[in-house]
Every structure is written in C-alpha cells, then in structure tokens.
Protein backbone atom coordinates (compact mmCIF):
# COMPACT_ATOMS: atom_id res chain seq x y z
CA UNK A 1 -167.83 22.40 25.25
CA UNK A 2 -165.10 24.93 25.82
CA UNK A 3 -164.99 23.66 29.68
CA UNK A 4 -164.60 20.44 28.20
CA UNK A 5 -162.20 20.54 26.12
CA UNK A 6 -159.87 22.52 28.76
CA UNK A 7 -160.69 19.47 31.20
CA UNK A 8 -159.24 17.02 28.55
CA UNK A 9 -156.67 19.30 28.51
CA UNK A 10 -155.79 18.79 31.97
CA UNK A 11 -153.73 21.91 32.03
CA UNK A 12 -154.74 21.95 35.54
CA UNK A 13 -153.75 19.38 37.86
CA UNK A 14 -155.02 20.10 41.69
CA UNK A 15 -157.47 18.47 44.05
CA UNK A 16 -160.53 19.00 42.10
CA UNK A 17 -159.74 19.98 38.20
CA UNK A 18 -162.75 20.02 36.76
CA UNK A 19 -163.48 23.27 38.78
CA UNK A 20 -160.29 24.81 38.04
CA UNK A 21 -161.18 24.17 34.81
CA UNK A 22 -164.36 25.52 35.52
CA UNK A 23 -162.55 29.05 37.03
CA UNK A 24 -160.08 29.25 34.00
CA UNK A 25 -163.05 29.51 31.41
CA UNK A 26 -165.23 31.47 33.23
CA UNK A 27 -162.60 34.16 34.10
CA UNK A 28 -161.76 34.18 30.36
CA UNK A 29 -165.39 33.62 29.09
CA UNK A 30 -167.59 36.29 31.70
CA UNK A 31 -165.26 38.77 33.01
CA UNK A 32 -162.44 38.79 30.34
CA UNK A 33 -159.59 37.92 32.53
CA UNK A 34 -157.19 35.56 31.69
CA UNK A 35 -153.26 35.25 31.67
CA UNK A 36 -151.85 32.78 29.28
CA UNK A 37 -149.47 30.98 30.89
CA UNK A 38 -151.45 30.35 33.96
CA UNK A 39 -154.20 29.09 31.31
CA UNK A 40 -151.49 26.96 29.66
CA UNK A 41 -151.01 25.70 32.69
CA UNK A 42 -147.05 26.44 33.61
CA UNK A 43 -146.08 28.87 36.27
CA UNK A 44 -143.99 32.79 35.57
CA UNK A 45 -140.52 31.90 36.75
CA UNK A 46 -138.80 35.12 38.26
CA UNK A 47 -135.11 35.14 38.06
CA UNK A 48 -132.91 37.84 40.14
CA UNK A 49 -132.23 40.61 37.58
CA UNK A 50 -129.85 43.02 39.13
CA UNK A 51 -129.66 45.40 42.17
CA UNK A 52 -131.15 48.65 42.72
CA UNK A 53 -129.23 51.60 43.78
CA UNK A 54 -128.54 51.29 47.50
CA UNK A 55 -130.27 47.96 48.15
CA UNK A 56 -128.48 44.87 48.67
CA UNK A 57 -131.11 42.27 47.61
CA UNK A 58 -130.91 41.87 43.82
CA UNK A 59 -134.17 42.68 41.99
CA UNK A 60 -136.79 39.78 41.30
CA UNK A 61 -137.85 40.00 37.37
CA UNK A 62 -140.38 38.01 36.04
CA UNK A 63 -139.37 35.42 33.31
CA UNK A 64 -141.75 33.96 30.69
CA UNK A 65 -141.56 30.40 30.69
CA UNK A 66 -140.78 28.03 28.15
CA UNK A 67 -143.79 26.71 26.32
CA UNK A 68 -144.93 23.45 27.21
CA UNK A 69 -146.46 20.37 25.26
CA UNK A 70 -149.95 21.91 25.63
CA UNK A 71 -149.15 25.23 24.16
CA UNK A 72 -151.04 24.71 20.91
CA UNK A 73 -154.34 23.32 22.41
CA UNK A 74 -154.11 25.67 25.01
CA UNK A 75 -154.12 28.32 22.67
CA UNK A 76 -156.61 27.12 20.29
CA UNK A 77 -159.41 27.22 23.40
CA UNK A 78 -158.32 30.31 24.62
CA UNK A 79 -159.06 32.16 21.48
CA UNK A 80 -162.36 29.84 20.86
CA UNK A 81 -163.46 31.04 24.25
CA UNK A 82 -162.75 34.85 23.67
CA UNK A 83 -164.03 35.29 20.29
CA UNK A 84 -167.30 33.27 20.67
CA UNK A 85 -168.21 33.83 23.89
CA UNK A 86 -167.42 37.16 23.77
CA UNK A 87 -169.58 37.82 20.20
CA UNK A 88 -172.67 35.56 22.08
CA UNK A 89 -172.54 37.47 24.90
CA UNK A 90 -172.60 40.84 22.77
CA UNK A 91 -175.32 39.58 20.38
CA UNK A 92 -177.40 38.78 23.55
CA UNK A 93 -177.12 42.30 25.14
CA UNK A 94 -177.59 44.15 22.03
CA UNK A 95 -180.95 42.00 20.97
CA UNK A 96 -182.39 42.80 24.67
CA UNK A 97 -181.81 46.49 24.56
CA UNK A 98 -183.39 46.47 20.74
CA UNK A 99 -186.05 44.88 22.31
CA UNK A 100 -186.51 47.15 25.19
CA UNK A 101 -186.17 50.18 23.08
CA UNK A 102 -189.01 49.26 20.46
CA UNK A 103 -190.90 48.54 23.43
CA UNK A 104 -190.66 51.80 25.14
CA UNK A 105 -191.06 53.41 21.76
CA UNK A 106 -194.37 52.42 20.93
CA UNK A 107 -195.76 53.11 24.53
CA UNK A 108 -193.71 55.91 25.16
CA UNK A 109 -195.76 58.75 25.04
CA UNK A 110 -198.73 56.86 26.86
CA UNK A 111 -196.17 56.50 29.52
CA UNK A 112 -195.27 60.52 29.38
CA UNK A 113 -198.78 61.15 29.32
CA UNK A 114 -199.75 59.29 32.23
CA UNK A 115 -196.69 61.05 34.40
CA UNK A 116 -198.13 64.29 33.58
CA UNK A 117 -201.57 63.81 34.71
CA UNK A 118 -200.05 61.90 37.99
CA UNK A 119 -197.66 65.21 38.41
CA UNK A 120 -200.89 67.28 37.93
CA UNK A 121 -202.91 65.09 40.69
CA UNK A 122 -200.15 65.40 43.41
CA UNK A 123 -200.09 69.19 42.77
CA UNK A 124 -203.89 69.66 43.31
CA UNK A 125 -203.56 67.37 45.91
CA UNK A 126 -201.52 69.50 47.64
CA UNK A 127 -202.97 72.71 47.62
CA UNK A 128 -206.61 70.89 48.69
CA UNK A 129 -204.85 69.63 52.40
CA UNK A 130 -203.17 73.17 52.62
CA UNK A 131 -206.87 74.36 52.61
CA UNK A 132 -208.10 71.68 54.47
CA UNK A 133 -205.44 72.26 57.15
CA UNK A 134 -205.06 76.02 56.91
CA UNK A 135 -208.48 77.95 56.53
CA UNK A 136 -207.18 81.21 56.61
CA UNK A 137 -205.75 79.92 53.31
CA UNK A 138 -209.16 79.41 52.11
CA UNK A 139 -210.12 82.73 53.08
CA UNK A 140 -207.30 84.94 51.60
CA UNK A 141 -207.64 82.72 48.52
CA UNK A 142 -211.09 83.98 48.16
CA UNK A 143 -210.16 87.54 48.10
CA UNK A 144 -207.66 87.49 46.14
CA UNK A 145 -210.19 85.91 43.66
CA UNK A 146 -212.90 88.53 43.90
C-alpha cells in the first residue's frame, strides 16, 4: 500500500516510476535509508558559500530546498513506512527467535547429551586405529596394565 501510495504520489518522475517508487520504499522500509528531500522528490541545491584560505574556487555548501506541493503527503508515507514497517519487521524477528529458543530449550539437553557420547566415540575411535596401526602400542599398553 505504502508503494502505492508513493506512486500516486508521483514524487518521482523518470523513465520507469513505479520502480523508483519501488527503490524509495524499500530503501526506507528494509535497510532504513532514506533522505527526505530526495523522497519528497526535489533535489539539495548547493550554493557557493565562501572561499577557503588559499584556494581560489569559493566553497560549494549544500542548501535545503524549499518545500514543494508534495511536502505533506510525502511526509505522511515516510513516517507510515518507518514506524510500521519497521515495528512488523521487529515483531517478526523477535517471534522467530522466541520460537527457536523454546525449541532448543526443550531438546536441549538431548542435544548435549548426544554430543557427548559422539565426542566419546571419536575418542575411542582413535586410540583403536593407533593400535590397529601401531602394535608396539598394543604391546606397551599391555604392560603398563599388568
């Protein structure tokens, strides 16, 4: 609804807006990242703002600019965007790791059990091929024993 509503908007106007649309409300939706104006639609004018010390060229400051006739709406579906997609996406990751932890709660020491008596296998394992391979192994194992 959200890329919708921005289309209607038409904040954007290139070649194909319904996918810049698209781009401005998933940058601000999934990863967070949005700058207003360019979501508004109007471009950061930069005026010249003064020289440095030793350099000719004057300085290049950015300038906000003035707010257009979509300023309201704009805003209204930027903050409709942050706050609900932001609190879905939250509610989603916090129910799957509940899940996952009640999961690995109840089986959890089945789970520790089972690694133990794996860990215990691979050690005796081990020490059968070193007498398999090696029988003076074997042998000094046998006095030390008696």
């Amino acid at each position: 609804s959200a890329l919708h509503a921005y289309y209607i908007l038409a904040a954007r106007d290139g070649r194909s807006p319904i996918y810049e649309a698209f781009l401005q409300i998933a940058r601000l939706g999934l990863l967070g990242d949005f700058d207003l104006h360019d979501f508004e639609g109007v471009d950061t004018v930069f005026m010249p703002g003064g020289e440095r010390r030793g350099e000719r060229d004057p300085v290049w400051e950015p300038e906000d600019p003035e707010p257009s006739d979509r300023y309201i709406l704009s805003h209204l579906i930027f903050f409709f965007v942050g706050a609900v997609v932001t609190v879905i996406l939250m509610n989603i990751l916090i129910g799957i790791l509940s899940a996952n932890y009640d999961l690995y709660e109840d089986i959890g020491r089945e789970l520790f059990l089972r690694e133990r008596a794996n860990l215990i296998r691979n050690y005796w394992g081990r020490i059968r091929a070193w007498e398999r391979l090696c029988p003076w192994f074997r042998r000094r194992k046998a006095k030390v024993a008696a």
